[in-house]
C-alpha atoms as a PDB file:
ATOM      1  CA  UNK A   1     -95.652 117.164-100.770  1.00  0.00           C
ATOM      2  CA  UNK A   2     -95.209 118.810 -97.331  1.00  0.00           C
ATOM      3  CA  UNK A   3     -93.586 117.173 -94.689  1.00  0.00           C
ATOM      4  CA  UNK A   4     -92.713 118.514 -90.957  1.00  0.00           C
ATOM      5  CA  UNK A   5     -89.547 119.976 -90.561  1.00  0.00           C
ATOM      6  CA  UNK A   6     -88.485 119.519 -86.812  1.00  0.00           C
ATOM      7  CA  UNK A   7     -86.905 116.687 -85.711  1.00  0.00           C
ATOM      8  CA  UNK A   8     -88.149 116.910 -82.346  1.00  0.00           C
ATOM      9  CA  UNK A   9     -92.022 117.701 -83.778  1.00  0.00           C
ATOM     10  CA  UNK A  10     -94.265 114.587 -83.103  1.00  0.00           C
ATOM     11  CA  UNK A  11     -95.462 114.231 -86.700  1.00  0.00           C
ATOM     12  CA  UNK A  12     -91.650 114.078 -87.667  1.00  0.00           C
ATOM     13  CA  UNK A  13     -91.003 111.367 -90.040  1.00  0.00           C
ATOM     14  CA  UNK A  14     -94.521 111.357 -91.579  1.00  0.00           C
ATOM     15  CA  UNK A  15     -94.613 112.279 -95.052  1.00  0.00           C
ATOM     16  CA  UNK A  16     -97.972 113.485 -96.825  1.00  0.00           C
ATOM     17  CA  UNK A  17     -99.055 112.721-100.344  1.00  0.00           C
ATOM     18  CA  UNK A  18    -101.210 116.004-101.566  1.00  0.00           C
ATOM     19  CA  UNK A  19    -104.654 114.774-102.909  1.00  0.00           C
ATOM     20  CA  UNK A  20    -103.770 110.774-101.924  1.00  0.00           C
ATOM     21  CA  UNK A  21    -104.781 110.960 -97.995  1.00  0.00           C
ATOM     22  CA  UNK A  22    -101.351 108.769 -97.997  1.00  0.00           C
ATOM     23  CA  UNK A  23     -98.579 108.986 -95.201  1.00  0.00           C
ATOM     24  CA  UNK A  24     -95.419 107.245 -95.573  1.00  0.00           C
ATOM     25  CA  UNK A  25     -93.887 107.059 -92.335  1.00  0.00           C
ATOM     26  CA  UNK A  26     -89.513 107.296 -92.011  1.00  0.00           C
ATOM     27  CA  UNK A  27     -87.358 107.625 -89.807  1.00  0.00           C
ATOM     28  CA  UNK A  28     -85.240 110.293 -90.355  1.00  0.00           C
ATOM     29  CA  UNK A  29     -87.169 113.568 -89.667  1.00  0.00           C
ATOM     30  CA  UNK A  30     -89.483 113.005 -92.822  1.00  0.00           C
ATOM     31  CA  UNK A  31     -86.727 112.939 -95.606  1.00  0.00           C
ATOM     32  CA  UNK A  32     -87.476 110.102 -97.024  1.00  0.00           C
ATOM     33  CA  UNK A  33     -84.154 108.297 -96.625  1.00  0.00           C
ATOM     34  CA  UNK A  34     -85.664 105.270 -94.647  1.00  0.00           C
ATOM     35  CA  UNK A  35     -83.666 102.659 -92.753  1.00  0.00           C
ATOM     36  CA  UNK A  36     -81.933  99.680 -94.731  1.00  0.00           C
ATOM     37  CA  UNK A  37     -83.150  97.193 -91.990  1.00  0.00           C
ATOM     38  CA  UNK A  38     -79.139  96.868 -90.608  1.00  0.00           C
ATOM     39  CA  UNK A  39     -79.481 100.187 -88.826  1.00  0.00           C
ATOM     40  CA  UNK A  40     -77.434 101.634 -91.602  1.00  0.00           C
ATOM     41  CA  UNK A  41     -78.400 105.242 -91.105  1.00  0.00           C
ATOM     42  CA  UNK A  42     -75.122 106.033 -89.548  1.00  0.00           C
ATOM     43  CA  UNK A  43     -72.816 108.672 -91.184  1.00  0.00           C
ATOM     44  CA  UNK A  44     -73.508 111.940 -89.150  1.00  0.00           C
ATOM     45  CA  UNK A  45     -76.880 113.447 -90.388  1.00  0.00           C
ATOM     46  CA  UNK A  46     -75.947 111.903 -93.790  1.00  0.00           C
ATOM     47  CA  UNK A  47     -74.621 108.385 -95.210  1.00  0.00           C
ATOM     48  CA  UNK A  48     -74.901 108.784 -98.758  1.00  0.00           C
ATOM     49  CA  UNK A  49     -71.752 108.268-100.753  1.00  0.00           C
ATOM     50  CA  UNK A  50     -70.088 111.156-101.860  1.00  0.00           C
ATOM     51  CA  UNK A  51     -71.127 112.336-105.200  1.00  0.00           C
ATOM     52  CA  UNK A  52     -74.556 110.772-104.629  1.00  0.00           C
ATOM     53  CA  UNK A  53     -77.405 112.171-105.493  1.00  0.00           C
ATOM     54  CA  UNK A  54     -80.772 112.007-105.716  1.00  0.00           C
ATOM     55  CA  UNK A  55     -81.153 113.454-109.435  1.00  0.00           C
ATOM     56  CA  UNK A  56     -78.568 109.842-110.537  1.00  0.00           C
ATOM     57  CA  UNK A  57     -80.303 107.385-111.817  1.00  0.00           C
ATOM     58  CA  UNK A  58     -84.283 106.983-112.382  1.00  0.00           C
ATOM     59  CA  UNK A  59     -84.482 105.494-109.235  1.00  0.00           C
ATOM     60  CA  UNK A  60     -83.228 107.979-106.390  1.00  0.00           C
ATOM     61  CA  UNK A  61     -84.489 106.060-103.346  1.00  0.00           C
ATOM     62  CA  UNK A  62     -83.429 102.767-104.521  1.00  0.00           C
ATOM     63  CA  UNK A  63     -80.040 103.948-105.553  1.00  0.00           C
ATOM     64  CA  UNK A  64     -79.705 105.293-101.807  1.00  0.00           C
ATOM     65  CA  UNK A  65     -80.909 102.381-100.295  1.00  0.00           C
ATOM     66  CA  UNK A  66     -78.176  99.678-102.033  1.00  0.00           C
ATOM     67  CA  UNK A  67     -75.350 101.995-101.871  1.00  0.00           C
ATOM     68  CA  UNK A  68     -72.162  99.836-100.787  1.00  0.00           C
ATOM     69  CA  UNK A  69     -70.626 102.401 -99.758  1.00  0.00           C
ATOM     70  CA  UNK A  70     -73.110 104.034 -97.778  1.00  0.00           C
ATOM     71  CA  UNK A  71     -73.672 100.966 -95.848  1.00  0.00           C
ATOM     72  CA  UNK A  72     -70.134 100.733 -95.274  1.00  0.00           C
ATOM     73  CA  UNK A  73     -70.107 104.115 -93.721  1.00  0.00           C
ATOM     74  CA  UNK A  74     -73.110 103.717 -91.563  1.00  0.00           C
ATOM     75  CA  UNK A  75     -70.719 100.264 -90.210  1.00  0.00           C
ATOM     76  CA  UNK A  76     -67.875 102.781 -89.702  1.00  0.00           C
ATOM     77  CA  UNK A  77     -69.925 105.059 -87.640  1.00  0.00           C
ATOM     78  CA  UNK A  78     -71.833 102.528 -85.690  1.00  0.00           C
ATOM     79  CA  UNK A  79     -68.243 101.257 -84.523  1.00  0.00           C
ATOM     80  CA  UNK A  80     -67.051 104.567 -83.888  1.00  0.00           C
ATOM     81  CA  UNK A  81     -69.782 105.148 -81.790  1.00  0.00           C
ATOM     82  CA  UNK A  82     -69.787 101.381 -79.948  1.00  0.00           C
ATOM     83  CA  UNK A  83     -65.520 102.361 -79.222  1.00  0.00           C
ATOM     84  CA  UNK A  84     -66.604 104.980 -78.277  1.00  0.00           C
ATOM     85  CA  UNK A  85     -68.822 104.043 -75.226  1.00  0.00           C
ATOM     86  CA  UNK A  86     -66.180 101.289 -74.563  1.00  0.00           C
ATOM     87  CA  UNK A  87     -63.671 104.052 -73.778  1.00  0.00           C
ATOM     88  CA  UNK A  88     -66.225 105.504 -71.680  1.00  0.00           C
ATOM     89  CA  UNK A  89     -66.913 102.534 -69.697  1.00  0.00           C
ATOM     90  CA  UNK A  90     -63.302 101.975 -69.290  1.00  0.00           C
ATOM     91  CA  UNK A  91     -62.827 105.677 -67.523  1.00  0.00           C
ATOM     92  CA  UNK A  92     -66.143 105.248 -65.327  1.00  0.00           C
ATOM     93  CA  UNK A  93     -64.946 105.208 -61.226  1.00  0.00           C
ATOM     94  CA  UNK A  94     -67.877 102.658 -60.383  1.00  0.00           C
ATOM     95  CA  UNK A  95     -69.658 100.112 -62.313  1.00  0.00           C
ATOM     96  CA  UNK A  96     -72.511 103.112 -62.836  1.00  0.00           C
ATOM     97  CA  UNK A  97     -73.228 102.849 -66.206  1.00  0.00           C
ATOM     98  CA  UNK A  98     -75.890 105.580 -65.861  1.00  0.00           C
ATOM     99  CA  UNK A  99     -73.641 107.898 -67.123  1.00  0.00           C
ATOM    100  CA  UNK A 100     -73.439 106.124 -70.935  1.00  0.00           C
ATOM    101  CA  UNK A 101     -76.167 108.148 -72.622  1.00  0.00           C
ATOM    102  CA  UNK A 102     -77.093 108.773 -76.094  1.00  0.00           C
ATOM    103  CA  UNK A 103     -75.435 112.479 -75.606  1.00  0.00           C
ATOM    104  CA  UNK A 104     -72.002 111.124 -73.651  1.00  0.00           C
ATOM    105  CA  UNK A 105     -71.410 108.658 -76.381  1.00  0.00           C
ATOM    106  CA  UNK A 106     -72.223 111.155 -79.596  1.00  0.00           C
ATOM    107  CA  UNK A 107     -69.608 113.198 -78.216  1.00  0.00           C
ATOM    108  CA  UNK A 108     -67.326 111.194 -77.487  1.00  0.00           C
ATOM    109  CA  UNK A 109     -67.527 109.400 -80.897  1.00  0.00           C
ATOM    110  CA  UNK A 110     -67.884 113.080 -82.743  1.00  0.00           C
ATOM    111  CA  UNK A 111     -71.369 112.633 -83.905  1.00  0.00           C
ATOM    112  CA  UNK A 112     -74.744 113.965 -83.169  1.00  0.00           C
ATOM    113  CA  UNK A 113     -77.161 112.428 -80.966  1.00  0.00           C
ATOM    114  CA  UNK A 114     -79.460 111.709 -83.707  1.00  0.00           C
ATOM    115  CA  UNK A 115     -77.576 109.609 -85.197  1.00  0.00           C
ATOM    116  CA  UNK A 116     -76.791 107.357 -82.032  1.00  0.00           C
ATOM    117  CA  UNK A 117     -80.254 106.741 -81.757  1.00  0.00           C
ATOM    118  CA  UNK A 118     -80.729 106.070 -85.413  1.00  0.00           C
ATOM    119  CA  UNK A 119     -78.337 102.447 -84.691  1.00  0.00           C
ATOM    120  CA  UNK A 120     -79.452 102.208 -80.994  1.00  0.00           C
ATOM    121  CA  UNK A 121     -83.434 102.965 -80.559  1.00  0.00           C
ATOM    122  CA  UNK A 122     -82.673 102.589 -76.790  1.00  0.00           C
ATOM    123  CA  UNK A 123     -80.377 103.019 -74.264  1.00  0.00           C
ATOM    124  CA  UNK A 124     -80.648  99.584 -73.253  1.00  0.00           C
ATOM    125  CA  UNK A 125     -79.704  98.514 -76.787  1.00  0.00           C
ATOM    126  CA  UNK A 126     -76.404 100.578 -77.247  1.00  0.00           C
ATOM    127  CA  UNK A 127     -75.288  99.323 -73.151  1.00  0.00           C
ATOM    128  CA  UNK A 128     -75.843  95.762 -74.790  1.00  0.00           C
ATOM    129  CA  UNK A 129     -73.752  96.977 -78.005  1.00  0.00           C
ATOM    130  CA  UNK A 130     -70.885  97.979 -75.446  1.00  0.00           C
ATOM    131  CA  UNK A 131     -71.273  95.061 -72.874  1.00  0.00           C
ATOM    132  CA  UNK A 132     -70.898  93.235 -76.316  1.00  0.00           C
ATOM    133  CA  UNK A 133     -67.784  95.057 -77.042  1.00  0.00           C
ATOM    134  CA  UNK A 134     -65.922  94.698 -73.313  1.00  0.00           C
ATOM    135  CA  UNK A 135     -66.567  90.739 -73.982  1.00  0.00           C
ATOM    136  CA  UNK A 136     -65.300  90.941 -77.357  1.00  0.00           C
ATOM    137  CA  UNK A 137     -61.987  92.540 -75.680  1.00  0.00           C
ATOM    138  CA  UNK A 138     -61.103  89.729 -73.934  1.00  0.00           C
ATOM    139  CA  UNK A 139     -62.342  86.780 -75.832  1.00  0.00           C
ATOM    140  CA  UNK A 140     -65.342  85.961 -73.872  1.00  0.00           C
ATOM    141  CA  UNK A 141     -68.198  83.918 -75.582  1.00  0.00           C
ATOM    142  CA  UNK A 142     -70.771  82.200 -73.689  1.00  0.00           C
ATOM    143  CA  UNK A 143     -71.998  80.646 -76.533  1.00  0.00           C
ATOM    144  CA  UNK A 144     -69.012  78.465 -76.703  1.00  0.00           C
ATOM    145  CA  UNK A 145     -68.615  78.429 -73.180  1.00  0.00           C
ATOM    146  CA  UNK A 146     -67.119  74.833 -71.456  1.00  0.00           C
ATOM    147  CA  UNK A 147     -66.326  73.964 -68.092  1.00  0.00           C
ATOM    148  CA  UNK A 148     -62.754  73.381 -68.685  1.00  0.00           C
ATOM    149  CA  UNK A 149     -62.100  76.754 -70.294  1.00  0.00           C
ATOM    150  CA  UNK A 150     -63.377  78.568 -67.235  1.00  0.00           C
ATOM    151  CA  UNK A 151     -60.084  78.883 -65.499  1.00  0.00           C
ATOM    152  CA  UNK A 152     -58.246  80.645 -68.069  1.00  0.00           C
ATOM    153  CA  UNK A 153     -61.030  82.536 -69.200  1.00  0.00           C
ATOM    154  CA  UNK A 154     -61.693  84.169 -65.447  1.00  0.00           C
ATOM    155  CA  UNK A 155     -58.115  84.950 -65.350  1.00  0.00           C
ATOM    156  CA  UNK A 156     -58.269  86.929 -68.732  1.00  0.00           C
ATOM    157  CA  UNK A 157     -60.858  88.635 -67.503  1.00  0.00           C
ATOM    158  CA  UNK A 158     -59.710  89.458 -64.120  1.00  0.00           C
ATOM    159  CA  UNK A 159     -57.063  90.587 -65.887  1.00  0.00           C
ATOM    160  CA  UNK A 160     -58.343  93.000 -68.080  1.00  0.00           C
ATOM    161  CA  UNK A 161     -59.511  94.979 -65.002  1.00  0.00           C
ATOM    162  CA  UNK A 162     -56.800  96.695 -64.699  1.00  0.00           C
ATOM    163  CA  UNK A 163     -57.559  98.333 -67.980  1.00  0.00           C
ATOM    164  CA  UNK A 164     -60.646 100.241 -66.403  1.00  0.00           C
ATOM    165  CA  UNK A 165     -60.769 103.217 -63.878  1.00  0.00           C
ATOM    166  CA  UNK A 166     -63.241 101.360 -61.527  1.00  0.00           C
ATOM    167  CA  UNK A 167     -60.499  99.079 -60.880  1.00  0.00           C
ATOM    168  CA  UNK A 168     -58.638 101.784 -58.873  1.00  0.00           C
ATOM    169  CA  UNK A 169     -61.894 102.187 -56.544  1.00  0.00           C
ATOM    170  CA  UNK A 170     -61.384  98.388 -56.011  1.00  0.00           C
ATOM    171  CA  UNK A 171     -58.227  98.335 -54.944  1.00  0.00           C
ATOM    172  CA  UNK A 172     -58.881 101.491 -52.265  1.00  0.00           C
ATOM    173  CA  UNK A 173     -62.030  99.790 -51.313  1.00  0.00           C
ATOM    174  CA  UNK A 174     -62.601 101.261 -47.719  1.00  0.00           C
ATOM    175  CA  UNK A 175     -62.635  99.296 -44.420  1.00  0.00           C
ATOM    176  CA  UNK A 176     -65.275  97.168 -43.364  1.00  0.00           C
ATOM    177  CA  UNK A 177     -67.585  98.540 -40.697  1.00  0.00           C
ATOM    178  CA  UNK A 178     -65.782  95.835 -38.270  1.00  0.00           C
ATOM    179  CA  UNK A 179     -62.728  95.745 -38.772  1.00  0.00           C
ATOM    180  CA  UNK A 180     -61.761  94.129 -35.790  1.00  0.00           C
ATOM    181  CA  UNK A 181     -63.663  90.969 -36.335  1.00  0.00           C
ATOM    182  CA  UNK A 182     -62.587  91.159 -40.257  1.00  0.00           C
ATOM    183  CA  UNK A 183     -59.123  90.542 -39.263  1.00  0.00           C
ATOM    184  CA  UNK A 184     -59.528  87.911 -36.411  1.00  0.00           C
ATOM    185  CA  UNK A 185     -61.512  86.229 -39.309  1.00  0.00           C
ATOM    186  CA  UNK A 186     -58.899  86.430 -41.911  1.00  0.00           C
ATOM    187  CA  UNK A 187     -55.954  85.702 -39.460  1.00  0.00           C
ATOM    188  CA  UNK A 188     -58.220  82.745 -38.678  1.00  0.00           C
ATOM    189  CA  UNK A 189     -58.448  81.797 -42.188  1.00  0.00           C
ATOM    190  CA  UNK A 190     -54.919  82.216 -43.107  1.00  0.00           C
ATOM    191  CA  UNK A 191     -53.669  79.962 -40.109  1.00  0.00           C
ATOM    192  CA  UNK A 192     -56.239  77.078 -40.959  1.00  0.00           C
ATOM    193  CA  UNK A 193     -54.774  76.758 -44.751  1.00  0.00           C
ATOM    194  CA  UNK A 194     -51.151  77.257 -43.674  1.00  0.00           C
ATOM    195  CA  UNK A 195     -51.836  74.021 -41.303  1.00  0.00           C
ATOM    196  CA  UNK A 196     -53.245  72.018 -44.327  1.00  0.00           C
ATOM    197  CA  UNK A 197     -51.310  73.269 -47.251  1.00  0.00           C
ATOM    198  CA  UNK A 198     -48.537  71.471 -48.232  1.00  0.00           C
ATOM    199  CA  UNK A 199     -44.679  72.802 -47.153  1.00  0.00           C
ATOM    200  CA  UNK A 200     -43.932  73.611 -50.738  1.00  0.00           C
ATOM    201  CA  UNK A 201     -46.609  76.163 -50.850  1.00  0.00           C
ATOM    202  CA  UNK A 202     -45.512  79.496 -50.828  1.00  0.00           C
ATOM    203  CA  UNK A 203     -47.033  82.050 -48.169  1.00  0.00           C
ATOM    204  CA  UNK A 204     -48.373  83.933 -51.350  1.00  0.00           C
ATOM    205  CA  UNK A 205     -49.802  80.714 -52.690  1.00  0.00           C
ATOM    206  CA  UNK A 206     -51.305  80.498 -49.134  1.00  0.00           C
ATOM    207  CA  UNK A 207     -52.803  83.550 -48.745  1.00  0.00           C
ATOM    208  CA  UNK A 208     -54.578  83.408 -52.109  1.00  0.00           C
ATOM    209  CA  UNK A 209     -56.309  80.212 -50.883  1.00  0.00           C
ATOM    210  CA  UNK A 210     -57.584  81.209 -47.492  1.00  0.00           C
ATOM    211  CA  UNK A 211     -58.911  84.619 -49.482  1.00  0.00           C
ATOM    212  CA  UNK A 212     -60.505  82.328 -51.674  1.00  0.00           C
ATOM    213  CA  UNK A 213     -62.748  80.611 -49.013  1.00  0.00           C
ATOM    214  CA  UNK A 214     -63.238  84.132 -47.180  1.00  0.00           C
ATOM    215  CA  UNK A 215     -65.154  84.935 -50.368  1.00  0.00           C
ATOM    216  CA  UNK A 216     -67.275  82.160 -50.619  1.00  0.00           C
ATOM    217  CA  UNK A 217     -67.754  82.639 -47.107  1.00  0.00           C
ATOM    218  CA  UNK A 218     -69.016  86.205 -47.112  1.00  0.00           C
ATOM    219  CA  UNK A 219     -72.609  87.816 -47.202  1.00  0.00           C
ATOM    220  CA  UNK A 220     -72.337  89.246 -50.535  1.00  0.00           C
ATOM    221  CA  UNK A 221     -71.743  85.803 -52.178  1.00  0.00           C
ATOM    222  CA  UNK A 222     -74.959  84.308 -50.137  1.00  0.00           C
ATOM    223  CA  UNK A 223     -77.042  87.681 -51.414  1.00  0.00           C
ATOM    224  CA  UNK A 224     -75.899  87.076 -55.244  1.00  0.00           C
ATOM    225  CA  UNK A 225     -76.875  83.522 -54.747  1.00  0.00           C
ATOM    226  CA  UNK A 226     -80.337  84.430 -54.029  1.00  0.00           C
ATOM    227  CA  UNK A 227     -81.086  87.595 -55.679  1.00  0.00           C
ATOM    228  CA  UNK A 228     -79.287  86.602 -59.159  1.00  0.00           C
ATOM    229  CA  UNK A 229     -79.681  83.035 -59.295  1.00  0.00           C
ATOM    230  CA  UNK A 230     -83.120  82.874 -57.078  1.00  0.00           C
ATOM    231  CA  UNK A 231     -82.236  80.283 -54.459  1.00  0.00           C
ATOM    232  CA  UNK A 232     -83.652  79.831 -51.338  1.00  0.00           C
ATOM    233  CA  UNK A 233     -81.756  79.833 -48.175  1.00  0.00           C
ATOM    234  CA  UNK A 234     -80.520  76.046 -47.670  1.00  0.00           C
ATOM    235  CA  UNK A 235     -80.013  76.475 -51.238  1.00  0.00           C
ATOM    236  CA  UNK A 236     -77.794  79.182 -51.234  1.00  0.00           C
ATOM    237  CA  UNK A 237     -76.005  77.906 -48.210  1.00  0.00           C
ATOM    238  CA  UNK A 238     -75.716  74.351 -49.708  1.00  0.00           C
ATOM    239  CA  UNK A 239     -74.165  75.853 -52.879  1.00  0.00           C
ATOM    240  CA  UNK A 240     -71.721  77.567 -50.454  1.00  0.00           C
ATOM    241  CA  UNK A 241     -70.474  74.814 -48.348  1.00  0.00           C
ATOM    242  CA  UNK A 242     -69.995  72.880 -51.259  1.00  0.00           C
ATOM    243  CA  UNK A 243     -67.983  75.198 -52.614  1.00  0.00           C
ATOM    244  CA  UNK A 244     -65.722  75.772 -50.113  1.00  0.00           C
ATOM    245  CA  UNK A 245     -65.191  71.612 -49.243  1.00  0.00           C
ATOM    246  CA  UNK A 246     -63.987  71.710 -52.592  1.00  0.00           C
ATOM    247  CA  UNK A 247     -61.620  74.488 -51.753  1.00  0.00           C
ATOM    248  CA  UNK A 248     -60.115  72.867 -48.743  1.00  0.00           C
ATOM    249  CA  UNK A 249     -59.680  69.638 -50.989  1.00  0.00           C
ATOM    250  CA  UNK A 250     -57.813  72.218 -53.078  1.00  0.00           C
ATOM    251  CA  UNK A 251     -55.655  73.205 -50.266  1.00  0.00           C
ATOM    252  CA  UNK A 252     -54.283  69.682 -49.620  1.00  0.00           C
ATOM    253  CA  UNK A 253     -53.252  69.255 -53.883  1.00  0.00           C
ATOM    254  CA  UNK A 254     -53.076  72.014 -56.230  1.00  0.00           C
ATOM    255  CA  UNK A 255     -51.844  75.370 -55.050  1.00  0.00           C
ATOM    256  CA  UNK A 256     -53.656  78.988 -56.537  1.00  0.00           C
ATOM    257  CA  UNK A 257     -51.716  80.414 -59.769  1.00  0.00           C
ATOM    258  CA  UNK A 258     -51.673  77.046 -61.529  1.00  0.00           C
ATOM    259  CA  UNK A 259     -54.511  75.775 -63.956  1.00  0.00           C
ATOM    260  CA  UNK A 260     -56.034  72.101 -63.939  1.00  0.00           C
ATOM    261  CA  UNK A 261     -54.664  69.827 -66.749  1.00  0.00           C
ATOM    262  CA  UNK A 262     -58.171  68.289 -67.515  1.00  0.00           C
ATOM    263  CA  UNK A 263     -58.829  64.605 -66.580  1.00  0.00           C
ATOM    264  CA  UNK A 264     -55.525  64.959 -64.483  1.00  0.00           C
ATOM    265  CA  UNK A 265     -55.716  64.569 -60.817  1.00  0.00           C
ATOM    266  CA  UNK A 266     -54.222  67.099 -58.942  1.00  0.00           C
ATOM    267  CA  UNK A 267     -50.504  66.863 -58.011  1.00  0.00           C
ATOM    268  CA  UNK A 268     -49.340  64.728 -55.048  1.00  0.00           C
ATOM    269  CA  UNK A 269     -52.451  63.272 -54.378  1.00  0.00           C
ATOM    270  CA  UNK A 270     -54.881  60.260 -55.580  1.00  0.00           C
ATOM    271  CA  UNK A 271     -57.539  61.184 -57.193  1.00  0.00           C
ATOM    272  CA  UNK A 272     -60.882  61.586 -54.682  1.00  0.00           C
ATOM    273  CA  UNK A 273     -64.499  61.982 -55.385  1.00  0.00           C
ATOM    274  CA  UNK A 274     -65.537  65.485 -55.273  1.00  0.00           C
ATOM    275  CA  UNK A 275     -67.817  66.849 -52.562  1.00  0.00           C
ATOM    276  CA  UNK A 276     -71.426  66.753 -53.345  1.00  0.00           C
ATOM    277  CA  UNK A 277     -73.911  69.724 -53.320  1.00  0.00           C
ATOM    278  CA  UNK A 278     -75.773  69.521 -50.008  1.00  0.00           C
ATOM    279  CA  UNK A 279     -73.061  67.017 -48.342  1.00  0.00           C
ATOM    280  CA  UNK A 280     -70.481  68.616 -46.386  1.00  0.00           C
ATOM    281  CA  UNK A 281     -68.026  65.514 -45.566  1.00  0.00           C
ATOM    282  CA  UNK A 282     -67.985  61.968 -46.133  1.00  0.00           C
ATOM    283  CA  UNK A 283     -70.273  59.762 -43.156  1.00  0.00           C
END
């Protein structure tokens, strides 16, 4: 049999049979080693066991194919390689991920890019592998997402910022082309919630709540609105006037850095209806 040689050669991976017309197709650069169906051709150019063979046994491909342990060292490399683009992530200055290629990642994990690809086919499958790590990280599941969970769960995530470089460029975020106007509107703010929030609030407690509605009341929120969740206009400004009535009911009951007991009013207060999408205030 003669197969081609060069991994980067277009007929790479095809095997021909002498006399049968037959090619068997791989993936691995024509040597016949074939993919287990979990992606298990990790290892670095080769996962088979040590002291394996293809002379053991009367069955050579089959042995290589339900090797334990090779299949436990193409799981070893495929995390080392997933950690490995997590760390990257985590030193990245912006939310670029441009930058997490098949080459960045082998080196980082110590491998060759060959064998990257062999687990991820596509860049767009090993950013989903290491999106899928970052949730893992701080216990995020949307599959057993509830309503009632999303308090704590935004604050372990917020909080896990802190663990990646971009959150640095955050934090020196530069000024705002007006500046002028962006503090008139957040001294603005800040005196409208310290009139309505309770005296036991703290002027911490107060700030975080009138930097709450400046958010919801800001251009980028209205862009995500429509561009990720495809509303219209009056949808998107519905969505954000209900938002912040609820906000200013907030202001006059429970104070920012506390969670909601669910099905418990808030404190000091009877319980009210909540504001309804499209309605800005009772008639």
């Amino acid at each position: 049999m003669a197969a081609s040689a060069h991994p980067d050669d277009d007929t790479a991976g095809i095997t021909h049979t002498a006399g049968t017309g037959t090619s068997v197709h791989t993936t691995d650069g024509g040597d016949g080693s074939g993919d287990d169906g979990s992606g298990a051709f990790g290892g670095d150019d080769d996962d088979r066991a040590e002291g394996e063979s293809e002379e053991d046994g009367a069955s050579p491909d089959r042995r290589r194919y339900d090797s334990p342990l090779r299949r436990r060292r193409a799981a070893e490399t495929r995390e080392r390689i997933v950690a490995a683009g997590s760390a990257l992530v985590h030193g990245f200055p912006t939310w670029d991920w441009s930058s997490l290629t098949f080459r960045a990642v082998a080196d980082r994990a110590g491998v060759s890019e060959r064998t990257v690809y062999r687990h991820f086919a596509t860049e767009r499958q090993l950013h989903d592998a290491v999106m899928g790590r970052l949730e893992e990280e701080v216990g995020l599941s949307y599959d057993q997402l509830r309503l009632d969970d999303l308090p704590a769960l935004a604050d372990r995530v917020l909080a896990s910022l802190s663990t990646f470089e971009v959150w640095r460029g955050v934090a020196a975020y530069p000024q705002p082309p007006f500046v002028a106007e962006d503090e008139r509107r957040r001294a603005a703010l800040l005196r409208a919630v310290t009139e309505a929030a309770p005296s036991s609030w703290s002027q911490e407690q107060r700030l975080e709540a009138a930097a709450a509605i400046d958010v919801l009341w800001n251009l980028p929120t209205f862009e995500r609105l429509i561009t990720g969740w495809k509303l219209d206009a009056a949808q998107a400004t519905s969505t954000v006037t209900w938002a912040i009535g609820l906000l200013v009911e907030a202001v006059r009951g429970r104070p920012p850095g506390t969670l909601p007991v669910p099905g418990q009013p808030a404190p000091d207060r009877p319980p009210a209806v909540p504001p309804v999408p499209g309605q800005i205030g009772p008639d």
